[in-house]
C-alpha atoms as a PDB file:
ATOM      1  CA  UNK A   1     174.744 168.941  11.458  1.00  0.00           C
ATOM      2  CA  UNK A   2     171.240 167.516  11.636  1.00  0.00           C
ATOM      3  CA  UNK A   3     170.352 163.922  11.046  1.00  0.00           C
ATOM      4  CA  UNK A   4     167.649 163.198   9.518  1.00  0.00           C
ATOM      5  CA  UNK A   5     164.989 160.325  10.948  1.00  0.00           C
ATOM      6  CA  UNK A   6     165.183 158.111   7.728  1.00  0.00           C
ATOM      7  CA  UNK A   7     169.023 157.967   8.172  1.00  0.00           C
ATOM      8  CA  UNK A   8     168.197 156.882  11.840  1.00  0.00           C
ATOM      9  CA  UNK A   9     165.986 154.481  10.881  1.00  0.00           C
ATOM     10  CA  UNK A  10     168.453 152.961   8.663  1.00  0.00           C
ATOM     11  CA  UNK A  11     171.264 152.943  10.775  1.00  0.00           C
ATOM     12  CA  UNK A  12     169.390 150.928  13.066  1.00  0.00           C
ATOM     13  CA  UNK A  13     167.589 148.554  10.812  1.00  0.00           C
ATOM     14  CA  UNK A  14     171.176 147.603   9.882  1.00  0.00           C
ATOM     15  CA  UNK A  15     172.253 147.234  13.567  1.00  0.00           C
ATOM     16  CA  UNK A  16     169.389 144.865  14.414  1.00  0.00           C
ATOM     17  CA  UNK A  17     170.211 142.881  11.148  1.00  0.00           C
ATOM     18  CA  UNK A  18     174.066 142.801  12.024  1.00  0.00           C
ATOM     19  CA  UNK A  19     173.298 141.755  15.539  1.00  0.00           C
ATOM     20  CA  UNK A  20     170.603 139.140  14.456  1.00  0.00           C
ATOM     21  CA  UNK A  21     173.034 137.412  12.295  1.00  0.00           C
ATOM     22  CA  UNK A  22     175.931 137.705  14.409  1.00  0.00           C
ATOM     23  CA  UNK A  23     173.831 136.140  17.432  1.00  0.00           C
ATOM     24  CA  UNK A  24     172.598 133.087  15.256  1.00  0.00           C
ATOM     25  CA  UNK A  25     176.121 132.502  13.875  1.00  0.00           C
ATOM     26  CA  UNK A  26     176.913 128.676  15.308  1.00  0.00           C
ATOM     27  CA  UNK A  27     179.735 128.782  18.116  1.00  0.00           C
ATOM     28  CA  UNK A  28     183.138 127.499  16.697  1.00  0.00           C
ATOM     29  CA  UNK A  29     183.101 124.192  19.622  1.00  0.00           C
ATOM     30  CA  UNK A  30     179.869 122.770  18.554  1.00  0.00           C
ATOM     31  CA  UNK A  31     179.676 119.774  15.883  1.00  0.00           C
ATOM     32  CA  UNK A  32     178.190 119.954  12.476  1.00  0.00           C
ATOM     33  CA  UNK A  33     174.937 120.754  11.656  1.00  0.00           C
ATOM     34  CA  UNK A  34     172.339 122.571   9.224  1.00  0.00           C
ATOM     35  CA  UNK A  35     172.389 125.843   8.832  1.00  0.00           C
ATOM     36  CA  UNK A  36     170.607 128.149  10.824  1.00  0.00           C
ATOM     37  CA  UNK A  37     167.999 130.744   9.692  1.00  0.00           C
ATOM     38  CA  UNK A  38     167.863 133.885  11.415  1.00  0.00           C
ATOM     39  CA  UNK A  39     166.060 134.115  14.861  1.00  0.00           C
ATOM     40  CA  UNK A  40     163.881 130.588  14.268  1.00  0.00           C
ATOM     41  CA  UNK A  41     167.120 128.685  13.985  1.00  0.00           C
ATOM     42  CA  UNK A  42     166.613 124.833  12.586  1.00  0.00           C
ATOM     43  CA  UNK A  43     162.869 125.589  13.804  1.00  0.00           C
ATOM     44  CA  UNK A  44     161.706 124.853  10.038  1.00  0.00           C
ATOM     45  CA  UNK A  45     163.461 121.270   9.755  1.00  0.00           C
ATOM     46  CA  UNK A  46     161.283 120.311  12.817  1.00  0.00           C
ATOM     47  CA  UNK A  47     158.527 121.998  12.649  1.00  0.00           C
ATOM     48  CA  UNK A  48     155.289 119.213  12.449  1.00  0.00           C
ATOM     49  CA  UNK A  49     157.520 116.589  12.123  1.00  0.00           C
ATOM     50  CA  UNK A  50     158.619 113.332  14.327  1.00  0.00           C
ATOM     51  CA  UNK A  51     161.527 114.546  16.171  1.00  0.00           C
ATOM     52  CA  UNK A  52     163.087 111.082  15.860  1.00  0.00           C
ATOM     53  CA  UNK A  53     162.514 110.967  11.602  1.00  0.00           C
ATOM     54  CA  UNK A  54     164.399 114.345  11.801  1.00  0.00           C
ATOM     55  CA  UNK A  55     167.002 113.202  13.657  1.00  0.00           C
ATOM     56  CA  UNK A  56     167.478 109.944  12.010  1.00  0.00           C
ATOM     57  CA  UNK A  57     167.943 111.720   8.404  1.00  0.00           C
ATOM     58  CA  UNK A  58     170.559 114.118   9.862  1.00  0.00           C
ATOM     59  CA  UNK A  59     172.342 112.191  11.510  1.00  0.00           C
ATOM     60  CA  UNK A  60     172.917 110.233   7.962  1.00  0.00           C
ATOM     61  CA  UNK A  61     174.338 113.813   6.797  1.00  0.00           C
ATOM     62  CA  UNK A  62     176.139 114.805   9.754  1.00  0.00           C
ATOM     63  CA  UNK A  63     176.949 111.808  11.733  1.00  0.00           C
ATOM     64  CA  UNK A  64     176.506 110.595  15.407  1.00  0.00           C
ATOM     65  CA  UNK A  65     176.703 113.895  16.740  1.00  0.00           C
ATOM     66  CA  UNK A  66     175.270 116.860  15.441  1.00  0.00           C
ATOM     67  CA  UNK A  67     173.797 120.475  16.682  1.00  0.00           C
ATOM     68  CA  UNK A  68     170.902 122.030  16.140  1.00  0.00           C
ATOM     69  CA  UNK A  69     169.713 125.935  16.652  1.00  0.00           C
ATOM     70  CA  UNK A  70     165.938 126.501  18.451  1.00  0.00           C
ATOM     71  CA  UNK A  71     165.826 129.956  18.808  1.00  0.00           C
ATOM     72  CA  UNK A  72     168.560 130.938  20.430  1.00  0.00           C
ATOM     73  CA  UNK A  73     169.010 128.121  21.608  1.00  0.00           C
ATOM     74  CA  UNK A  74     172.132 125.079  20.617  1.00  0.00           C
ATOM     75  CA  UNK A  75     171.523 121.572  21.021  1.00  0.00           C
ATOM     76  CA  UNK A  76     173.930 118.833  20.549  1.00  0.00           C
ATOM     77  CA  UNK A  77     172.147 115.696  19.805  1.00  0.00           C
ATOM     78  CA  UNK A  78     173.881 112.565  20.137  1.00  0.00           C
ATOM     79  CA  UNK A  79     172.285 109.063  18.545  1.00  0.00           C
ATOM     80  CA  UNK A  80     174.412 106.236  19.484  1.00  0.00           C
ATOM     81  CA  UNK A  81     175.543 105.108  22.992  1.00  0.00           C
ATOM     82  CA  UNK A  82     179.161 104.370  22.057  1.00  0.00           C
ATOM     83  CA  UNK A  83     179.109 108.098  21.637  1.00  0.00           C
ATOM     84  CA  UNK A  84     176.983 109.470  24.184  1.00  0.00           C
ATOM     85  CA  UNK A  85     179.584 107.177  26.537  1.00  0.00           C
ATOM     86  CA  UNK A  86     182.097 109.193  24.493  1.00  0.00           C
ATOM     87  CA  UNK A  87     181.171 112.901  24.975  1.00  0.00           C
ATOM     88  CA  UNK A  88     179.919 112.553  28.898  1.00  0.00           C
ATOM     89  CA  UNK A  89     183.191 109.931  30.191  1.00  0.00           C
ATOM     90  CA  UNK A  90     186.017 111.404  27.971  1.00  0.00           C
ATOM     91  CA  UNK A  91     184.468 115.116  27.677  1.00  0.00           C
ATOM     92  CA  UNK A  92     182.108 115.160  30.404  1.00  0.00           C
ATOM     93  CA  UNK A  93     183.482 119.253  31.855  1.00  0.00           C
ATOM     94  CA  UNK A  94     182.977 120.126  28.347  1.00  0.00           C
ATOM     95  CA  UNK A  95     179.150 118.936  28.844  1.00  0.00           C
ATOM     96  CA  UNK A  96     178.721 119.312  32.136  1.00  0.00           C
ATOM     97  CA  UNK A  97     176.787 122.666  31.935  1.00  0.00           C
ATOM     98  CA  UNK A  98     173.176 122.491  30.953  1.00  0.00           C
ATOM     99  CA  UNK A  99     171.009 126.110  30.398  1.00  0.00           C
ATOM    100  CA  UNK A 100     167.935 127.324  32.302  1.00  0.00           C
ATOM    101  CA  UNK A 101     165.064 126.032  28.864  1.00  0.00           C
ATOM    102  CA  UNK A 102     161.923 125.116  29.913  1.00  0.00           C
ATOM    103  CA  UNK A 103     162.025 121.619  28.542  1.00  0.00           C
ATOM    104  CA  UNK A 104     164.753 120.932  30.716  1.00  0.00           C
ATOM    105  CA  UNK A 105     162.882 122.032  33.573  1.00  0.00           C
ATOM    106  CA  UNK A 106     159.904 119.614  32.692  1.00  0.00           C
ATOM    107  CA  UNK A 107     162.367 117.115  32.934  1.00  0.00           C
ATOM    108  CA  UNK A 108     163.704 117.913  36.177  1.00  0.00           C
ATOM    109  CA  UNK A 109     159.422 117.601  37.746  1.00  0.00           C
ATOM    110  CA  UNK A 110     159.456 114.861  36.181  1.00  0.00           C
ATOM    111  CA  UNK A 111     163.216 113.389  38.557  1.00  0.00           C
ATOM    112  CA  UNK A 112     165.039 112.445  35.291  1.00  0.00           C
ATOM    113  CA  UNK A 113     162.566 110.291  34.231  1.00  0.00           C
ATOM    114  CA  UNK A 114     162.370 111.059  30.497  1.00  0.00           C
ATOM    115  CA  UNK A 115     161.118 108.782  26.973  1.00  0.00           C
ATOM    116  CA  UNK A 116     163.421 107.582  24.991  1.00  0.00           C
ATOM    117  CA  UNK A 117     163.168 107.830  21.264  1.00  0.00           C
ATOM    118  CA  UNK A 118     163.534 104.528  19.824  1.00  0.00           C
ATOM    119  CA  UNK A 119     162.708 103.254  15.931  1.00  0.00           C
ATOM    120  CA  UNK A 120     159.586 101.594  15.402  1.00  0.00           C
ATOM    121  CA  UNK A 121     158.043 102.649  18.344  1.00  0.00           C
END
């Protein structure tokens, strides 16, 4: 039995779909959040805005805590200290971890001296 190139072609145009959308599906453990497009993630809810406006109006939908996808990539933001004294004293092996992302690494030159988003500024 021969296959044919167009049948092929099809069968993998359907396996890079499946495995796109399986990859950006949000992990089970993570807070709320908006949902995800394929490959650019929340990318389009950020994109030219002010981080901290963006943050602000979601976390009036979704709460204190909330994810976002970049990419690939989850974040869990977290916008009020009684709950970022939450997640890292009662929770802290659950966030312990942190990824190799380039951002991160800027912080790291930088020896955890980072800006913190604040209203009005």
């Amino acid at each position: 039995m021969v296959v044919g190139v167009g049948t092929i072609l099809v069968a993998l145009i359907v396996f890079l779909v499946t495995y796109l959308l399986m990859r950006c599906r949000k992990p089970s453990d993570l807070p709320p959040g908006p949902t995800p497009l394929p490959i650019l993630g929340n990318l389009k809810l950020i994109w030219g805005k002010s981080l901290l406006d963006v943050s602000a109006t979601l976390q009036k939908k979704y709460g204190d805590i909330f994810s976002l996808s970049i990419g690939p990539y989850w974040m869990v933001f977290i916008n009020r200290y009684d709950a970022l004294r939450e997640v890292f004293v009662k929770h802290g092996n659950t966030f312990s971890d942190r990824p190799d992302v380039w951002y991160l690494r800027e912080v790291k030159k930088k020896k955890g001296k980072v800006h913190i988003l604040v209203h009005g500024e």
